[in-house]
N, C-alpha and C. Protein backbone atom coordinates (compact mmCIF):
# COMPACT_ATOMS: atom_id res chain seq x y z
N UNK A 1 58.71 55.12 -34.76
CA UNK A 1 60.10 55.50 -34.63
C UNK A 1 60.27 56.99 -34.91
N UNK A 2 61.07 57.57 -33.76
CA UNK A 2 61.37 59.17 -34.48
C UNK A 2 62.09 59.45 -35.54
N UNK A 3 61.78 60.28 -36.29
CA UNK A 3 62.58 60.41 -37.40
C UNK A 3 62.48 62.07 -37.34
N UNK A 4 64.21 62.57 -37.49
CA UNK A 4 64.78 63.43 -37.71
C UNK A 4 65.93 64.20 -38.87
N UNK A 5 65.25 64.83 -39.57
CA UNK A 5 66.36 65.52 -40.33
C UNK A 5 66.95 66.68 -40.83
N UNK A 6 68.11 67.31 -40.83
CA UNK A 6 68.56 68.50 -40.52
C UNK A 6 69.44 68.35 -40.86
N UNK A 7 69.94 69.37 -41.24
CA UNK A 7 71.49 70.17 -41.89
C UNK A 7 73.10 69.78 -40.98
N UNK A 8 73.61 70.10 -41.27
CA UNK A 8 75.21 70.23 -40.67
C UNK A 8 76.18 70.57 -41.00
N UNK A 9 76.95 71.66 -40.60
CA UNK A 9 78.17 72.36 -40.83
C UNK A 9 79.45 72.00 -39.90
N UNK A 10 80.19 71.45 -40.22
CA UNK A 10 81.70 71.36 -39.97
C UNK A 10 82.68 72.52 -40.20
N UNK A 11 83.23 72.34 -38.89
CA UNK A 11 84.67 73.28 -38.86
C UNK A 11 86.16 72.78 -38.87
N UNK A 12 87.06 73.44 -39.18
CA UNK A 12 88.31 72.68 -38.94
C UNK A 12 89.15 73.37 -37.63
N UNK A 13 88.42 73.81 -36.70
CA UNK A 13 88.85 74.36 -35.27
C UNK A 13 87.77 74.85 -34.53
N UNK A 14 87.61 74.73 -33.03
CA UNK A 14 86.38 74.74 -32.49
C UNK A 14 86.38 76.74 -32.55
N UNK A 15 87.47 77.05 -32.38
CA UNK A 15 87.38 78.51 -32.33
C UNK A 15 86.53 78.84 -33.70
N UNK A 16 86.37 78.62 -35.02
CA UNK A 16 85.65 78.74 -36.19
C UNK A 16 84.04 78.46 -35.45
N UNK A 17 84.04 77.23 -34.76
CA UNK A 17 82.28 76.83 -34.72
C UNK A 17 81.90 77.78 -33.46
N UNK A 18 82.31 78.07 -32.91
CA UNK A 18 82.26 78.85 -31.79
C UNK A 18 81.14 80.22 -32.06
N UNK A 19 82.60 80.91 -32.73
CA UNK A 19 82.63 81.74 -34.07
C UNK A 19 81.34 81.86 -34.66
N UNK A 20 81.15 80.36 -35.34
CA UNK A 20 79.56 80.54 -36.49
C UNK A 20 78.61 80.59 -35.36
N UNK A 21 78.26 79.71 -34.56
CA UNK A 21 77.68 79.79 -33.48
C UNK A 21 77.18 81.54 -33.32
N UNK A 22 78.14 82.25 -32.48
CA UNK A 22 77.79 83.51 -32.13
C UNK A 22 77.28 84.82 -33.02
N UNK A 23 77.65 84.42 -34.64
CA UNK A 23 77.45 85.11 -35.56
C UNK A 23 75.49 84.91 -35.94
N UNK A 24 75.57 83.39 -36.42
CA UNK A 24 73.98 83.07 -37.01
C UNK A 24 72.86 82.88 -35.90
N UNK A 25 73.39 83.12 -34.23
CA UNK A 25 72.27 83.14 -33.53
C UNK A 25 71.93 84.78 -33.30
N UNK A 26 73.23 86.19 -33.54
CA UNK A 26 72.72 87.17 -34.06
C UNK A 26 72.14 87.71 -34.91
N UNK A 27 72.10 86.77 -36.15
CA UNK A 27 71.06 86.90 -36.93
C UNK A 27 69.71 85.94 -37.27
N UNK A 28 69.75 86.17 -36.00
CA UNK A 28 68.10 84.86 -35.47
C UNK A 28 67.94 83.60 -36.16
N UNK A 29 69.27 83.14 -36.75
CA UNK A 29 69.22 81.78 -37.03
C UNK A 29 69.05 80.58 -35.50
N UNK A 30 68.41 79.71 -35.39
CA UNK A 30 68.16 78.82 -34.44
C UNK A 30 69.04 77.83 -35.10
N UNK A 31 70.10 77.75 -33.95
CA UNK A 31 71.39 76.70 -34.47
C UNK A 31 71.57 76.04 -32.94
N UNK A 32 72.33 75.00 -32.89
CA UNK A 32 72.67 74.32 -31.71
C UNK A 32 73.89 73.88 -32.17
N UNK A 33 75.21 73.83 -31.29
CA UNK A 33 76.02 73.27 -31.68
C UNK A 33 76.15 71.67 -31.11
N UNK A 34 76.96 70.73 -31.47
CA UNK A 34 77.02 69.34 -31.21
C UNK A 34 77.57 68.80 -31.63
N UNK A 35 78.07 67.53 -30.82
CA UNK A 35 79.64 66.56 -31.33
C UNK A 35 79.59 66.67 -32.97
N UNK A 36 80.61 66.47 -33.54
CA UNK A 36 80.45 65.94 -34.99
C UNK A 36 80.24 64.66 -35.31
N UNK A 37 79.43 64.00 -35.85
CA UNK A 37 78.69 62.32 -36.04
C UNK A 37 80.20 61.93 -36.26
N UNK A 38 80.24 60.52 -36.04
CA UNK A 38 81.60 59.60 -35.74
C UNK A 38 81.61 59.26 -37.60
N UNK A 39 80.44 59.42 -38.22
CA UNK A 39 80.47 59.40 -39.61
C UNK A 39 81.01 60.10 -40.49
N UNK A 40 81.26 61.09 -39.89
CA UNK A 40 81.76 62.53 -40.40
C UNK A 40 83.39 62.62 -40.00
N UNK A 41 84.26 62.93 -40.91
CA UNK A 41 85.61 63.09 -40.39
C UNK A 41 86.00 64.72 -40.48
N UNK A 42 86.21 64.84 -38.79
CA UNK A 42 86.70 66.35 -39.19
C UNK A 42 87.70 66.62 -37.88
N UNK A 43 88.38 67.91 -38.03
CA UNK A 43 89.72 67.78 -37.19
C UNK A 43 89.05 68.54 -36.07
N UNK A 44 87.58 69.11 -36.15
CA UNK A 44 87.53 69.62 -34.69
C UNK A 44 86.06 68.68 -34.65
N UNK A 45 85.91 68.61 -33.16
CA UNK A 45 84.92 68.06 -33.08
C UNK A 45 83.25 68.66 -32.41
N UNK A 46 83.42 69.41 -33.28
CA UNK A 46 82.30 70.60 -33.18
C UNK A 46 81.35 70.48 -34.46
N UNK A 47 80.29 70.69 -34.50
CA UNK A 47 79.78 70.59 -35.79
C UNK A 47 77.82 71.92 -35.26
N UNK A 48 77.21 72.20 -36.01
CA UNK A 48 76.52 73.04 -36.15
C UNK A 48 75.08 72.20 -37.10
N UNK A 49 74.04 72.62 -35.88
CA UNK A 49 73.15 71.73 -36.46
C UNK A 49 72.06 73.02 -37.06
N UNK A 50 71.71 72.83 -37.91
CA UNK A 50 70.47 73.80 -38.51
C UNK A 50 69.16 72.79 -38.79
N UNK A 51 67.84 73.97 -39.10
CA UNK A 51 66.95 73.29 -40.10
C UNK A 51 67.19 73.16 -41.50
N UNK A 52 66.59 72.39 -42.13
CA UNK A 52 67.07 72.19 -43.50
C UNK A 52 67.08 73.82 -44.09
N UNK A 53 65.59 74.05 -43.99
CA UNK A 53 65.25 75.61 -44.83
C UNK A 53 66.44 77.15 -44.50
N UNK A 54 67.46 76.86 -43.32
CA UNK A 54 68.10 77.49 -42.93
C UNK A 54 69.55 77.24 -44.02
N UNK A 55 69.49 76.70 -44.52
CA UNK A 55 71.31 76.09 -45.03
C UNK A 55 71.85 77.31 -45.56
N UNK A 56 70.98 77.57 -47.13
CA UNK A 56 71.63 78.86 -47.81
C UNK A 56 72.09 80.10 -46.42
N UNK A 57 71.32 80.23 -46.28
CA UNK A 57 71.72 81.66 -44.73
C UNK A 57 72.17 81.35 -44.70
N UNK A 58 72.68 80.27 -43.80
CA UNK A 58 74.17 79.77 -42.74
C UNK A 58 75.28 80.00 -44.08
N UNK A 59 74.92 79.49 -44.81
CA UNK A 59 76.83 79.47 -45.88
C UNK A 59 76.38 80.92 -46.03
N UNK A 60 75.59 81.88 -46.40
CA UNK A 60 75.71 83.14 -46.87
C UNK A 60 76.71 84.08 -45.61
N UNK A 61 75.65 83.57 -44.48
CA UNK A 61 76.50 84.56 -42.92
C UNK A 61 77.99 84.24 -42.80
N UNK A 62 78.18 83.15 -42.68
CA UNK A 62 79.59 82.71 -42.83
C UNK A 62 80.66 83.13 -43.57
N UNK A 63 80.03 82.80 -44.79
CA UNK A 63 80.86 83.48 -46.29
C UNK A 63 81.24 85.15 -45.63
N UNK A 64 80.13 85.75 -45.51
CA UNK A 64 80.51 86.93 -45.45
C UNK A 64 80.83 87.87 -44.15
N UNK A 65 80.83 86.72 -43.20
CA UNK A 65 81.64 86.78 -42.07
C UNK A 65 83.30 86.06 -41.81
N UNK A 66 83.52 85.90 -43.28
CA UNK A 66 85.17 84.53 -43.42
C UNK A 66 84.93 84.13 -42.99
N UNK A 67 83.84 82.67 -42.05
CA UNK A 67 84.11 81.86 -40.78
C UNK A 67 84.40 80.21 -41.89
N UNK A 68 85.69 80.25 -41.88
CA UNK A 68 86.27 78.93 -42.49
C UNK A 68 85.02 77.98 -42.46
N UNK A 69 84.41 77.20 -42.94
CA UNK A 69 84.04 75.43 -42.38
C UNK A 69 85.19 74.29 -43.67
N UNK A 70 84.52 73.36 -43.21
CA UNK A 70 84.93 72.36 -43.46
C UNK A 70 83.89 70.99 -44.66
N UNK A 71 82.73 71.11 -43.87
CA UNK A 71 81.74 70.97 -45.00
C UNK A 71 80.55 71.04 -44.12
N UNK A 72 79.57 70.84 -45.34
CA UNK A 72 77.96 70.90 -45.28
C UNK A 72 77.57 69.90 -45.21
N UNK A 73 76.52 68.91 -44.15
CA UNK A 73 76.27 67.42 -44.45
C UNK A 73 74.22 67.98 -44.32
N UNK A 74 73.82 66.87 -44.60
CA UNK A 74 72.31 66.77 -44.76
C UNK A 74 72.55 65.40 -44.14
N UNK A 75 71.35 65.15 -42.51
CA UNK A 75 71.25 63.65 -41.83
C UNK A 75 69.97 63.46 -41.52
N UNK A 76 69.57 62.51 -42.29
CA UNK A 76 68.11 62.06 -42.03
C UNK A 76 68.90 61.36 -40.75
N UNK A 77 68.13 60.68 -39.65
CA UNK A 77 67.98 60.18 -38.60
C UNK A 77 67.08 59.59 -38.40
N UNK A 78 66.64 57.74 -38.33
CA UNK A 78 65.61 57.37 -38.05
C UNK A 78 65.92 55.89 -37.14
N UNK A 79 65.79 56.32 -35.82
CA UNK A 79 66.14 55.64 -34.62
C UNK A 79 67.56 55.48 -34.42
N UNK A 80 68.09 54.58 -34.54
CA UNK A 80 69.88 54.54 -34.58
C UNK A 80 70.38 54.77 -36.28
N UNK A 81 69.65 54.78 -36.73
CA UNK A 81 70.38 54.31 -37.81
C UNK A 81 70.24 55.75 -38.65
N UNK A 82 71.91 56.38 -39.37
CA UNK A 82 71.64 57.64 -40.02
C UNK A 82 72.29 57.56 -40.99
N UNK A 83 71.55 58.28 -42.19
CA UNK A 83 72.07 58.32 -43.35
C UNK A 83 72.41 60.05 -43.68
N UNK A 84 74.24 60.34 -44.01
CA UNK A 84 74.93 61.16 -44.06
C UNK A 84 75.07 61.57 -45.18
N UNK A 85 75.05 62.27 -45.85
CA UNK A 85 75.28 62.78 -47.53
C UNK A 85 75.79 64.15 -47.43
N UNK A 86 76.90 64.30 -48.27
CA UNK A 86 77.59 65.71 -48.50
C UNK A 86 76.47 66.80 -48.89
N UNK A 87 76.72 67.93 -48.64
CA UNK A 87 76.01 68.95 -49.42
C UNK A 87 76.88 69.91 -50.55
C-alpha cells in the first residue's frame, strides 16, 4: 500500500493561498497547491501541500510576508484512509 506523508497549510481566502503559493516557490520551496481534505474545515478551499522538513520555512516566509493562514495540519496517508492532526 502507498503510504504518504506531508505537511499542510490552510487559508481563509484563495487570494492568501495563491499568495503563499507565489511567495515559497520564489524561495525554492517545492509546494503544490490542492483541494483542502473534506477533514479539514476551512472557508477557502485551497490548502498548500509541503514536505514535512519544509514546515518551519513555510510559517517563517509567510509570517514575514503577512500571508494570513488558517492552520497547519500534518497527513499521514495510507491508501484511503488518512490520519489529520493539527500542527
Amino acid at each position: 500500500m502507498n503510504r504518504e506523508i506531508f505537511n499542510l497549510v490552510t487559508f481563509n481566502s484563495t487570494h492568501s493561498a495563491i499568495r503563499a503559493e507565489r511567495e515559497l516557490l520564489n524561495e525554492g520551496i517545492k509546494v503544490k497547491v490542492i483541494p483542502v481534505p473534506t477533514e479539514i474545515t476551512a472557508s477557502c478551499g485551497l490548502s498548500i501541500r509541503m514536505k514535512l522538513e519544509d514546515l518551519e520555512k513555510v510559517k517563517n516566509i509567510l509570517k514575514n510576508n503577512d500571508i494570513a493562514t488558517a492552520g497547519y495540519y500534518h497527513v499521514e496517508k495510507l491508501g484511503l484512509k488518512k490520519n489529520i492532526s493539527a500542527r
